[in-house]
PDB file of N, CA and C in Angstrom:
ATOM      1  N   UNK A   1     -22.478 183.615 225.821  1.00  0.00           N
ATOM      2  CA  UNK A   1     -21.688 184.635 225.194  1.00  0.00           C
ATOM      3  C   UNK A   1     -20.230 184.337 225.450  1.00  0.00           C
ATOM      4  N   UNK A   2     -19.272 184.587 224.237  1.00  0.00           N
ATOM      5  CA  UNK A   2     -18.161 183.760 224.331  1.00  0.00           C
ATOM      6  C   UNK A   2     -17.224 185.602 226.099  1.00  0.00           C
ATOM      7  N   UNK A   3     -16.483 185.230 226.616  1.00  0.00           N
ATOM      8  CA  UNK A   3     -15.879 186.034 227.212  1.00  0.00           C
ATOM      9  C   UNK A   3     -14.373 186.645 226.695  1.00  0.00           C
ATOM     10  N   UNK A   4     -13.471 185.403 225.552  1.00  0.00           N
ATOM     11  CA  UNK A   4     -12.610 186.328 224.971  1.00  0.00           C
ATOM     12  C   UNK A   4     -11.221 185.709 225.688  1.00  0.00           C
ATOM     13  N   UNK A   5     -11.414 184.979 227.012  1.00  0.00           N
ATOM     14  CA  UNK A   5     -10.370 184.366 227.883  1.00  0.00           C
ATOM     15  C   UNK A   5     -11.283 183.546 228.496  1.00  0.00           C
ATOM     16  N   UNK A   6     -10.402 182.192 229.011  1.00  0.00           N
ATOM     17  CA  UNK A   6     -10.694 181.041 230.117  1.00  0.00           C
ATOM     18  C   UNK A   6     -10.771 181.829 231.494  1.00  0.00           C
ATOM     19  N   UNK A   7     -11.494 181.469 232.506  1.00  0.00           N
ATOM     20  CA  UNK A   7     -12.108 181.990 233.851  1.00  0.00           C
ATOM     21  C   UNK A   7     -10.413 182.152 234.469  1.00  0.00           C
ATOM     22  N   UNK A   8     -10.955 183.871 234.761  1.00  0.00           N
ATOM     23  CA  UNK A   8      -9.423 184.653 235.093  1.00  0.00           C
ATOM     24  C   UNK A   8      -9.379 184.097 236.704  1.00  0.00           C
ATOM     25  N   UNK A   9     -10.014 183.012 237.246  1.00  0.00           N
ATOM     26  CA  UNK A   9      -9.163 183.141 238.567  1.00  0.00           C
ATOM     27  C   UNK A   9     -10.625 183.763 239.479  1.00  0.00           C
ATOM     28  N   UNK A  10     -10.652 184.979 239.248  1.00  0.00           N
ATOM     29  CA  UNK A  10     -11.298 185.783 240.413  1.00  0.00           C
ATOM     30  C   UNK A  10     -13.107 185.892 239.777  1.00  0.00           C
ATOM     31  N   UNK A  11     -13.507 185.013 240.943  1.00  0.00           N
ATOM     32  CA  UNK A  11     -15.103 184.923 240.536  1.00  0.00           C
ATOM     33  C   UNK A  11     -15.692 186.282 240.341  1.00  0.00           C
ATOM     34  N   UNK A  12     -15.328 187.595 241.025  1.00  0.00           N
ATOM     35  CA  UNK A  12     -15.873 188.741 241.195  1.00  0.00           C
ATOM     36  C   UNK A  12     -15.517 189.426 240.102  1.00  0.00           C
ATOM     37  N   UNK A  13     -14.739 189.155 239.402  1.00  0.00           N
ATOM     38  CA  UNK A  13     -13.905 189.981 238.140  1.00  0.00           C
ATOM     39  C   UNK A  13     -14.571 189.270 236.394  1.00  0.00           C
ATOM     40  N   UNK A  14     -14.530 187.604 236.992  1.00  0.00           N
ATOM     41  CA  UNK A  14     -15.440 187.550 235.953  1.00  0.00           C
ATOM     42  C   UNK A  14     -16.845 187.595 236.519  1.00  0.00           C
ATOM     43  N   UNK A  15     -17.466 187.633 237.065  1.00  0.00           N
ATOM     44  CA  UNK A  15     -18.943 188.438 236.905  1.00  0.00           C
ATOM     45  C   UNK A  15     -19.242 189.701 236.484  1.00  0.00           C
ATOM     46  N   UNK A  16     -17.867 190.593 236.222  1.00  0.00           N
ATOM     47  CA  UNK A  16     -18.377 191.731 236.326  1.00  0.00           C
ATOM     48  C   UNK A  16     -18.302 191.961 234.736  1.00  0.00           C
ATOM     49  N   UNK A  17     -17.328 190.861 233.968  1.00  0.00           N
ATOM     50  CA  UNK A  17     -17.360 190.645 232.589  1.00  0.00           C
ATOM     51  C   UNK A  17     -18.467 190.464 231.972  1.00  0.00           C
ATOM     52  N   UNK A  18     -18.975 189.346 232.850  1.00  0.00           N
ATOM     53  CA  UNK A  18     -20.581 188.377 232.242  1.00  0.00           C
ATOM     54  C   UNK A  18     -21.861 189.782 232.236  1.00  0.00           C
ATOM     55  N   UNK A  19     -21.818 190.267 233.143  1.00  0.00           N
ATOM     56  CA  UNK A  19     -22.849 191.116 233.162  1.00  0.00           C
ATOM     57  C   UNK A  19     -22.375 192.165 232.232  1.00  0.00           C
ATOM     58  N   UNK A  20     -21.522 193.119 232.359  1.00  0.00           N
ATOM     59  CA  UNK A  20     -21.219 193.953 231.304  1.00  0.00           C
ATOM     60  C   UNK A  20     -21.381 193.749 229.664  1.00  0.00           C
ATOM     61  N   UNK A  21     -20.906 192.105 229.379  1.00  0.00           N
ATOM     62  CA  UNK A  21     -21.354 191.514 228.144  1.00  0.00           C
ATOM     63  C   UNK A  21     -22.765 191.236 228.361  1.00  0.00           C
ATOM     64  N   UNK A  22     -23.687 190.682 229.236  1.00  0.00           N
ATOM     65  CA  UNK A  22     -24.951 190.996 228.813  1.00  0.00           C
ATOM     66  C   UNK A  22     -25.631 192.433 228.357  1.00  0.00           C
ATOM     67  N   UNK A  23     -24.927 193.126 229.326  1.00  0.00           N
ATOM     68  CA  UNK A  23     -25.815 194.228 228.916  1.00  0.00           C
ATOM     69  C   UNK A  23     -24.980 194.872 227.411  1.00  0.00           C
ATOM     70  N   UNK A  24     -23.915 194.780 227.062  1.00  0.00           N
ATOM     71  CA  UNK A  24     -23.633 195.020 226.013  1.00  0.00           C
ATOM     72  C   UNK A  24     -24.591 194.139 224.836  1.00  0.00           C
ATOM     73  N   UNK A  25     -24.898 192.830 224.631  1.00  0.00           N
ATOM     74  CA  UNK A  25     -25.945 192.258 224.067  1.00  0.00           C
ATOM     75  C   UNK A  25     -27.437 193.045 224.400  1.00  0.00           C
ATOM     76  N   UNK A  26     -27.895 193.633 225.341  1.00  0.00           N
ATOM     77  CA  UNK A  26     -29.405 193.972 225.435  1.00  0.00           C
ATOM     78  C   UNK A  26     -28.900 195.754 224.589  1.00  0.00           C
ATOM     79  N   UNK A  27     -28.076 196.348 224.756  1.00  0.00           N
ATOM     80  CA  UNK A  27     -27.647 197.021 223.874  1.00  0.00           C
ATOM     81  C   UNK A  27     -27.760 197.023 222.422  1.00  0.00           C
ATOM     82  N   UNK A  28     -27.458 195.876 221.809  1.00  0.00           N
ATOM     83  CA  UNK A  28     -26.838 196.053 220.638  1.00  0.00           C
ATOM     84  C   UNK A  28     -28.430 195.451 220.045  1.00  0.00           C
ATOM     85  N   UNK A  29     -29.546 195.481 220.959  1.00  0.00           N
ATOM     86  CA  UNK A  29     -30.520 194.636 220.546  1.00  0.00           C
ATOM     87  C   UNK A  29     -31.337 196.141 220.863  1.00  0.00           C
ATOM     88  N   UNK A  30     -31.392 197.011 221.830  1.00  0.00           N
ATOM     89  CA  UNK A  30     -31.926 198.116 222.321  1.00  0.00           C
ATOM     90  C   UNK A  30     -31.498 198.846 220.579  1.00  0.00           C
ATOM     91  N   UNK A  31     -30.285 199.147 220.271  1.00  0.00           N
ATOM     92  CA  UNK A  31     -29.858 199.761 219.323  1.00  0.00           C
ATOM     93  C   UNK A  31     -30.023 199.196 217.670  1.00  0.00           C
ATOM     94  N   UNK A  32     -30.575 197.984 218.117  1.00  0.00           N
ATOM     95  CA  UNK A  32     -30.886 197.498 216.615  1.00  0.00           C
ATOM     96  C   UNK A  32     -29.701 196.931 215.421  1.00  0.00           C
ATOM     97  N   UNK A  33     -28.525 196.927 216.135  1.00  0.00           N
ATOM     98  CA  UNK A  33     -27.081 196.638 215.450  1.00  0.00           C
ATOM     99  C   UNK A  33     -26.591 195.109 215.863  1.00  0.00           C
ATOM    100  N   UNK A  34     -27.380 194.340 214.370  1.00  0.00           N
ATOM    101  CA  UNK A  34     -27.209 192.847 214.358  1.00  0.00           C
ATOM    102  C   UNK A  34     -25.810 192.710 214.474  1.00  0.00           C
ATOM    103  N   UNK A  35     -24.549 193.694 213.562  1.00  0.00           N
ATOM    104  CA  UNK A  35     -23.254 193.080 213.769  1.00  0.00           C
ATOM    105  C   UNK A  35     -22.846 193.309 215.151  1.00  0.00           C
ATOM    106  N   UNK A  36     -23.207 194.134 215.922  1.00  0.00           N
ATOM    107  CA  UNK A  36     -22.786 193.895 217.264  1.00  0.00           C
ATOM    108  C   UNK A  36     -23.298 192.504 218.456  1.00  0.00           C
ATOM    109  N   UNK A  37     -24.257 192.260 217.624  1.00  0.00           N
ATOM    110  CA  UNK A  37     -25.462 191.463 218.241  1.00  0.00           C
ATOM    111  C   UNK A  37     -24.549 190.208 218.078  1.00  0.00           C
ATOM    112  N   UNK A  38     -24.113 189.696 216.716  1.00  0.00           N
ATOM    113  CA  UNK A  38     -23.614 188.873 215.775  1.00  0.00           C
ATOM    114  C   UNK A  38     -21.914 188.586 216.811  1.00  0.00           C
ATOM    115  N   UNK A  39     -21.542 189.979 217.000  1.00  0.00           N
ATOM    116  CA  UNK A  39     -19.789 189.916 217.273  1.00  0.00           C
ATOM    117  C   UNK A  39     -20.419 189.300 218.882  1.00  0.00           C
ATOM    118  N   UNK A  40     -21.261 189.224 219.482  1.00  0.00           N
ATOM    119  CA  UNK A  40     -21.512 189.356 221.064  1.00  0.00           C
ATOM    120  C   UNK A  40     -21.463 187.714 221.591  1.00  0.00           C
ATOM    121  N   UNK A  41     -22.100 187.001 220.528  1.00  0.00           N
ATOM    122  CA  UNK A  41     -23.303 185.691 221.011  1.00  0.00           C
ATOM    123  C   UNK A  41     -21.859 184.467 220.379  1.00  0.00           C
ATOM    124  N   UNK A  42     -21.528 183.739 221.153  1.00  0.00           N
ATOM    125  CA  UNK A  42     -21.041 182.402 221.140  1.00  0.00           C
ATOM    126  C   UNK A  42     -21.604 181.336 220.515  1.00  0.00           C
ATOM    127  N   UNK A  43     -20.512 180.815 219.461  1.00  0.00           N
ATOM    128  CA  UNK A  43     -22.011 179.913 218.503  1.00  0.00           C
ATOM    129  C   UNK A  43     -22.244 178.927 219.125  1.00  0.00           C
ATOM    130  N   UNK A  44     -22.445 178.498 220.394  1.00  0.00           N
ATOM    131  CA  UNK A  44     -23.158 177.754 220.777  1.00  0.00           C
ATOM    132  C   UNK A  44     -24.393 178.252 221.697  1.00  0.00           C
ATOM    133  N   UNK A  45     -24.436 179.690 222.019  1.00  0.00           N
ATOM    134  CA  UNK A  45     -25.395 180.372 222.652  1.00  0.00           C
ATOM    135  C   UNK A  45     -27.111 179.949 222.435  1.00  0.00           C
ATOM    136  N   UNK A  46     -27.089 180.059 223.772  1.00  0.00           N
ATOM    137  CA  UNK A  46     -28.851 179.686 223.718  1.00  0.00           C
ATOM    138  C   UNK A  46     -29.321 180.927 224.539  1.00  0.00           C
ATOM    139  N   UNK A  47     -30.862 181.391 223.561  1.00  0.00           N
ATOM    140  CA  UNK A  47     -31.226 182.451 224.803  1.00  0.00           C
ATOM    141  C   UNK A  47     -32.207 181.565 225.096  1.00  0.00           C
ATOM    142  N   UNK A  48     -32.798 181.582 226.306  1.00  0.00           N
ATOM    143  CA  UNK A  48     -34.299 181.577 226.656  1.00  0.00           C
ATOM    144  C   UNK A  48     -34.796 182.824 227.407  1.00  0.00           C
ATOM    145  N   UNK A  49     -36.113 182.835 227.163  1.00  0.00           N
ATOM    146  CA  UNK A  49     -36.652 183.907 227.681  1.00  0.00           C
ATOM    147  C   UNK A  49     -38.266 183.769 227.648  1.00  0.00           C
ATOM    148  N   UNK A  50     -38.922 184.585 228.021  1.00  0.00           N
ATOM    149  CA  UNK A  50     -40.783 184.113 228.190  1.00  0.00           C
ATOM    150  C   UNK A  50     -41.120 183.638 226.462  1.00  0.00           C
ATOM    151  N   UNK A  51     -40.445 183.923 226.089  1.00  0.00           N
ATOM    152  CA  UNK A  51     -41.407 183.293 224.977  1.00  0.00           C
ATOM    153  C   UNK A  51     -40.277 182.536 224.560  1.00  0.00           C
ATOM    154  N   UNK A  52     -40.005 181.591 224.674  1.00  0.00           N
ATOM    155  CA  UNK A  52     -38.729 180.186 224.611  1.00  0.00           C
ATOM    156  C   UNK A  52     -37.517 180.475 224.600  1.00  0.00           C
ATOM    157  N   UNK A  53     -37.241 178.773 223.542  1.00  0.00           N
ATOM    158  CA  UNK A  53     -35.980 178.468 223.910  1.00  0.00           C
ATOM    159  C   UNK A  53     -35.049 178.726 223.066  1.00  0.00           C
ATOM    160  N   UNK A  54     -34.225 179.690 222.630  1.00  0.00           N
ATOM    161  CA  UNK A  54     -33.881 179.802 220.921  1.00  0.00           C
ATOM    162  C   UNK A  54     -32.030 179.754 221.170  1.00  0.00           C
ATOM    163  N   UNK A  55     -31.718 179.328 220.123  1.00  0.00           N
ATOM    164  CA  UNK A  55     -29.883 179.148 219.465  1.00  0.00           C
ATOM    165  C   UNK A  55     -29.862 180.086 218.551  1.00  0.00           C
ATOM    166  N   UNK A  56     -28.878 180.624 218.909  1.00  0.00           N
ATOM    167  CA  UNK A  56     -27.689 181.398 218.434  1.00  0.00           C
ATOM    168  C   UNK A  56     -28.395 182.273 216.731  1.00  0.00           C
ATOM    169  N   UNK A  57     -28.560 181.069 215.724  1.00  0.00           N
ATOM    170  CA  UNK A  57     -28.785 181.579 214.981  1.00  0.00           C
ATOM    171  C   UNK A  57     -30.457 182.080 214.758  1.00  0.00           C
ATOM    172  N   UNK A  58     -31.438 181.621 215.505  1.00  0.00           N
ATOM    173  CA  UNK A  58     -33.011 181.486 215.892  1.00  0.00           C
ATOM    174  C   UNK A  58     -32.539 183.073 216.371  1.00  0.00           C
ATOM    175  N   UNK A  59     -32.020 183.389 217.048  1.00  0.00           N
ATOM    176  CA  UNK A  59     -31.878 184.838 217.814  1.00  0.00           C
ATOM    177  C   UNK A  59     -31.122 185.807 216.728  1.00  0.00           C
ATOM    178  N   UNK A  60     -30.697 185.368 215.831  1.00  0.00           N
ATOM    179  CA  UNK A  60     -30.537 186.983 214.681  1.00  0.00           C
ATOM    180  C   UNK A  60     -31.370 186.463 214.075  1.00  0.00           C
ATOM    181  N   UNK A  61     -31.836 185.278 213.411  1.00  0.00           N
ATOM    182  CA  UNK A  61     -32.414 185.509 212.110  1.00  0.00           C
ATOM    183  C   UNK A  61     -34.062 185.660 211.975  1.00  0.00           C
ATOM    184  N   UNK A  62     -34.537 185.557 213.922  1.00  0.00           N
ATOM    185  CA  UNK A  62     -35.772 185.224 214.111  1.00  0.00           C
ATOM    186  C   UNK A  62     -35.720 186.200 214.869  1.00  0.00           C
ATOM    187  N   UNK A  63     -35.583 186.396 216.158  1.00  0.00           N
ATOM    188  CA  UNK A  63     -36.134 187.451 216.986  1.00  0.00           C
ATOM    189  C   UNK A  63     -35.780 188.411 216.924  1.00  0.00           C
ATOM    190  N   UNK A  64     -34.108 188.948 216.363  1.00  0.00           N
ATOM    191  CA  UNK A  64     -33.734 189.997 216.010  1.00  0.00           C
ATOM    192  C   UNK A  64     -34.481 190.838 215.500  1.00  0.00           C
ATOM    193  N   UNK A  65     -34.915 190.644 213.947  1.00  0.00           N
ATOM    194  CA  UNK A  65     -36.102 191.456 213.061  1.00  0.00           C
ATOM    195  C   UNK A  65     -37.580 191.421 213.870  1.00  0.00           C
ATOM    196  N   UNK A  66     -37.987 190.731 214.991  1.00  0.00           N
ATOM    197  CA  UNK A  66     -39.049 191.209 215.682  1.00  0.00           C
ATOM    198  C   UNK A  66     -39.129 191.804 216.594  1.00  0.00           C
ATOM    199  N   UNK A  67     -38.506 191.613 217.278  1.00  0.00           N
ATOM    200  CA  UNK A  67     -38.201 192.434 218.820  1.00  0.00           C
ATOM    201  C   UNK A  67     -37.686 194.084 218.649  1.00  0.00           C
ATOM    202  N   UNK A  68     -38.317 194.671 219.616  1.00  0.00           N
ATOM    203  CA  UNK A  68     -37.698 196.257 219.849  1.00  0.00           C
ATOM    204  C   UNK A  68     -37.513 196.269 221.899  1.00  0.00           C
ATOM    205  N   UNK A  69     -36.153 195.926 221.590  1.00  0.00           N
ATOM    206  CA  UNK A  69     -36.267 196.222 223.288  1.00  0.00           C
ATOM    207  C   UNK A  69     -36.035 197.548 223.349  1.00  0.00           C
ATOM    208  N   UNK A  70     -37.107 198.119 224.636  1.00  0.00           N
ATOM    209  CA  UNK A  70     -36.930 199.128 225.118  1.00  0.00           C
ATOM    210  C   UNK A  70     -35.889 199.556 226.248  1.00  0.00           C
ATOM    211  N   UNK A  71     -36.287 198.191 227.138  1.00  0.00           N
ATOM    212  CA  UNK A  71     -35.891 198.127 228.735  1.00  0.00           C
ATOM    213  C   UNK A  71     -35.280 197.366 228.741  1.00  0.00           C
ATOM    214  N   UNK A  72     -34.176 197.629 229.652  1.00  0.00           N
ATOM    215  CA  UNK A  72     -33.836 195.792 230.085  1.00  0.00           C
ATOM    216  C   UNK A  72     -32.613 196.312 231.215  1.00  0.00           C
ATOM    217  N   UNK A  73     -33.222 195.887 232.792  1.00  0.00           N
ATOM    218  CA  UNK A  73     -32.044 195.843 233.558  1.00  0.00           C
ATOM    219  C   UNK A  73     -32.006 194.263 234.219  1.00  0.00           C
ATOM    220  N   UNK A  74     -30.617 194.404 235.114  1.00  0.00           N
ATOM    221  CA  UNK A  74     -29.991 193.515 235.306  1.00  0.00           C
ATOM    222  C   UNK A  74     -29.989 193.617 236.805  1.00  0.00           C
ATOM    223  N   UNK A  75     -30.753 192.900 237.676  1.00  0.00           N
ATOM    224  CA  UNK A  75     -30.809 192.884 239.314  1.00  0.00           C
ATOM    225  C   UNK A  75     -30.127 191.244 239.693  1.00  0.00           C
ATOM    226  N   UNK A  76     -29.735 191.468 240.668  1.00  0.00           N
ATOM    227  CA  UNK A  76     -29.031 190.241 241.948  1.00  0.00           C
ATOM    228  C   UNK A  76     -28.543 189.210 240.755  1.00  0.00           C
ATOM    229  N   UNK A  77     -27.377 189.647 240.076  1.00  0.00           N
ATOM    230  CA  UNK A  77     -26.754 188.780 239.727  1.00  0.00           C
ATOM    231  C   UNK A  77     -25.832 187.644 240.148  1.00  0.00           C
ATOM    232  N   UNK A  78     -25.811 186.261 240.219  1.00  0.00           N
ATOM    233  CA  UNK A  78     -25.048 185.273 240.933  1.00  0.00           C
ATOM    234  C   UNK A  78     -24.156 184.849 239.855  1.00  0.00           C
ATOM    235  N   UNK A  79     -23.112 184.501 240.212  1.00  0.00           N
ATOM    236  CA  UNK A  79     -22.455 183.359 239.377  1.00  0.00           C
ATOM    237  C   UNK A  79     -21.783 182.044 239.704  1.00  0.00           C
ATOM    238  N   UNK A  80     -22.276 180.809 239.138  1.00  0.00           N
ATOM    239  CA  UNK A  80     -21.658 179.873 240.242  1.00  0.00           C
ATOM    240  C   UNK A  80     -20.403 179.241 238.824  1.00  0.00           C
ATOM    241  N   UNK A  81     -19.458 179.052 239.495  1.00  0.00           N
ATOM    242  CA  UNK A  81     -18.237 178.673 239.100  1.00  0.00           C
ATOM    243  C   UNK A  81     -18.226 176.900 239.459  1.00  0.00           C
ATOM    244  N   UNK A  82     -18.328 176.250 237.878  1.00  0.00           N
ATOM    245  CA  UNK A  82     -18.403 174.700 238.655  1.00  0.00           C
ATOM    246  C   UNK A  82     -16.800 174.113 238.903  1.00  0.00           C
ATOM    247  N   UNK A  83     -16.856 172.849 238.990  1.00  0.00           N
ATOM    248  CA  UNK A  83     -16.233 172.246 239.766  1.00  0.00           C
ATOM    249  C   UNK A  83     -14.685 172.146 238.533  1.00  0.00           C
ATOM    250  N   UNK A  84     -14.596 172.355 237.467  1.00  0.00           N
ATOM    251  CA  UNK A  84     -13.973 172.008 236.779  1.00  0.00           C
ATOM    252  C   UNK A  84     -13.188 173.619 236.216  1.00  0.00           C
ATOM    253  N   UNK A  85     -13.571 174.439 236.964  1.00  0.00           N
ATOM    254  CA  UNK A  85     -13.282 176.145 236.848  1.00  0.00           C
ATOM    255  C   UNK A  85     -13.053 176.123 235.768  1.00  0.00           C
ATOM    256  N   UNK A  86     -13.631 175.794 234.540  1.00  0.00           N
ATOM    257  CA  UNK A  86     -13.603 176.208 233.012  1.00  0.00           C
ATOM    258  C   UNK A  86     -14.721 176.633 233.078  1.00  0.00           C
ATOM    259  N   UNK A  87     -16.155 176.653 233.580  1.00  0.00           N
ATOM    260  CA  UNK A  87     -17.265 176.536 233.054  1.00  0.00           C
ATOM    261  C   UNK A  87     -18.007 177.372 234.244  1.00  0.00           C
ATOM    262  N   UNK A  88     -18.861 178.504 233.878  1.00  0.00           N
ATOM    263  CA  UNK A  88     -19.476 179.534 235.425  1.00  0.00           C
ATOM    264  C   UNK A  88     -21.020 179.578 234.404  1.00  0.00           C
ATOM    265  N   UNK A  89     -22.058 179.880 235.233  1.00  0.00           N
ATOM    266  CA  UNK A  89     -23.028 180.083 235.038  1.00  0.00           C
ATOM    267  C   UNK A  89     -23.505 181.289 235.641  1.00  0.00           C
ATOM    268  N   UNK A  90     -24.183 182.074 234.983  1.00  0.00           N
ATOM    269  CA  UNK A  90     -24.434 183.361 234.941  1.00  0.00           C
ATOM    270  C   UNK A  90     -26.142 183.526 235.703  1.00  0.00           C
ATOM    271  N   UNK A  91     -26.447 183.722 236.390  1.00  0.00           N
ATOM    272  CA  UNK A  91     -27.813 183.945 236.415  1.00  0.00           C
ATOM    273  C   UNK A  91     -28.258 185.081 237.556  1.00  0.00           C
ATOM    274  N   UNK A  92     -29.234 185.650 237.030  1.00  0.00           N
ATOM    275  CA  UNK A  92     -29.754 187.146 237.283  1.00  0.00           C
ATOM    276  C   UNK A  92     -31.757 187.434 237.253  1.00  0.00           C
ATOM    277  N   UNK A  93     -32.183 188.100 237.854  1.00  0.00           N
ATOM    278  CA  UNK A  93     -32.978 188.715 237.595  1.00  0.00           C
ATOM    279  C   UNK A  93     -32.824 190.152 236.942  1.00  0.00           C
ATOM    280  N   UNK A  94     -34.419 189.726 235.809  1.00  0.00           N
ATOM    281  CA  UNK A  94     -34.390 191.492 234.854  1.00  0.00           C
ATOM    282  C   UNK A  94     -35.718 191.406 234.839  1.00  0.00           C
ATOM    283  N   UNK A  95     -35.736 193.007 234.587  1.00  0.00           N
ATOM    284  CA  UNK A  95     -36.668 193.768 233.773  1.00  0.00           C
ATOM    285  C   UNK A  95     -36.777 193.609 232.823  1.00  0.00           C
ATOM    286  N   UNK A  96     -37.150 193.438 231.437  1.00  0.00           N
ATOM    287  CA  UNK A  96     -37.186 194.019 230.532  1.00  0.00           C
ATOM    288  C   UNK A  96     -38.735 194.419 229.744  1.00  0.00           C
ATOM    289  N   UNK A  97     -38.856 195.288 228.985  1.00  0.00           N
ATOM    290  CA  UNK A  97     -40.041 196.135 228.189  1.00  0.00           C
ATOM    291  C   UNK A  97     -39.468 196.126 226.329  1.00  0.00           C
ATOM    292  N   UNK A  98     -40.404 194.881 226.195  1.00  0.00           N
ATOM    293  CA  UNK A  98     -39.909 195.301 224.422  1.00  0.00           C
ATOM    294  C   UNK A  98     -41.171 195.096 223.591  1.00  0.00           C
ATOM    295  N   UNK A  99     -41.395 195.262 222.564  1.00  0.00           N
ATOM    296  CA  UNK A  99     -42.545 194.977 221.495  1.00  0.00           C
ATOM    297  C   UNK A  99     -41.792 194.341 220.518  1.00  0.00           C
ATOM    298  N   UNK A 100     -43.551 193.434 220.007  1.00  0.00           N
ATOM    299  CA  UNK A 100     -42.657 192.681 218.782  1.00  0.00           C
ATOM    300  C   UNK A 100     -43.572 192.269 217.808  1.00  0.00           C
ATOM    301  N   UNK A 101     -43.020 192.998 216.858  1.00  0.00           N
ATOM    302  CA  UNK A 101     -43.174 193.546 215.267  1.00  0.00           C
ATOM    303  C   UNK A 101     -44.885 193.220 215.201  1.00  0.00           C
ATOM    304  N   UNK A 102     -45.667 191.850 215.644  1.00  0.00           N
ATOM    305  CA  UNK A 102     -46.558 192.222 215.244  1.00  0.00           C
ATOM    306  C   UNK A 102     -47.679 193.075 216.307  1.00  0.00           C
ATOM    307  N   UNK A 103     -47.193 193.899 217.064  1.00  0.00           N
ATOM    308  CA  UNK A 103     -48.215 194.855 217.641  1.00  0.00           C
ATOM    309  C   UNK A 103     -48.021 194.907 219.247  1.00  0.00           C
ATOM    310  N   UNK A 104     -47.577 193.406 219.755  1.00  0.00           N
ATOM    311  CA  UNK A 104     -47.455 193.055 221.316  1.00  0.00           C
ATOM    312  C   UNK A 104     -46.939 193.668 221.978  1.00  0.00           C
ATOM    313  N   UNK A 105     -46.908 193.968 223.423  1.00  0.00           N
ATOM    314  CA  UNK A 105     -45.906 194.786 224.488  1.00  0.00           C
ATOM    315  C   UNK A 105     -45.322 193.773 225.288  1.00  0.00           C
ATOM    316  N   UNK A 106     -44.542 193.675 226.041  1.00  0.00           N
ATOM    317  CA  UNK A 106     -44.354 192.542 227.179  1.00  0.00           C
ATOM    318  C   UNK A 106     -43.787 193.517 227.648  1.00  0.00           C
ATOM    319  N   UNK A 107     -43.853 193.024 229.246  1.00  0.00           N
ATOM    320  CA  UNK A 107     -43.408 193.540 230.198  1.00  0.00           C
ATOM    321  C   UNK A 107     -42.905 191.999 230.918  1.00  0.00           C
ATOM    322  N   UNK A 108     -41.626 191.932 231.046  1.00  0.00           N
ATOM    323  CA  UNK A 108     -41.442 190.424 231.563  1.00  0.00           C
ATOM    324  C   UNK A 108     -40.604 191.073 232.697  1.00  0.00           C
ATOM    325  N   UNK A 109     -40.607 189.760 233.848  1.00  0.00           N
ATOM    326  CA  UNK A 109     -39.529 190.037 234.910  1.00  0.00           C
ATOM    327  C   UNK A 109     -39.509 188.406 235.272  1.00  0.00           C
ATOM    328  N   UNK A 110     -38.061 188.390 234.585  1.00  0.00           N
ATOM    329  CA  UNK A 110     -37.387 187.119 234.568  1.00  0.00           C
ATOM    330  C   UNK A 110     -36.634 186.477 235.415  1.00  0.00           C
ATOM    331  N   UNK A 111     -35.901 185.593 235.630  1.00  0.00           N
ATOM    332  CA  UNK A 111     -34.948 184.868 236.782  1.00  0.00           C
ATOM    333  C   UNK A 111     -33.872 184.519 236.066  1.00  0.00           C
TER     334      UNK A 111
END
């Protein structure tokens, strides 16, 4: 997800960006509002998640219209800041509870 600025300096300030923009994305996916979904995701964005590996456009034009998230939190988030401080990686454990379109439930708890 693009952040809008290059890494401000303070690892704690951008984490608190990264997560707020995730959950603004599990939002706009909870709420069903592709242009928010659309304004959120970096065109080079990849999601993965239990059921694969999908880009940017695989995630509106494919899972968008199937998925209904219900749930989705955000536990022990890390972020490691590499060596070249342009570039941080985001990673977290979640919850999430969604169905999809053809009948399924998941209950996933991810890394």
């Amino acid at each position: 997800m693009t952040t809008g600025s290059a890494f401000p300096g303070d690892p704690g300030q951008l984490l608190s960006i990264l997560v707020a923009r995730e959950h603004a994305r599990a939002d706009a996916l909870i709420r069903k509002e592709r242009r928010a979904l659309d304004s959120l995701l970096a065109p080079d964005f990849i999601e993965v998640n239990s059921l694969g590996r999908f880009e940017r456009n695989s995630v509106l034009d494919t899972l968008f219209p199937l998925l209904n998230l219900r749930i989705f939190t955000i536990n022990d988030p890390h972020l490691q800041v590499m060596q070249d401080s342009e570039t941080a990686v985001l990673t977290y454990r979640c919850f999430e509870e969604l169905d999809i379109q053809d009948g399924r439930k998941i209950k996933d708890c991810s890394m």
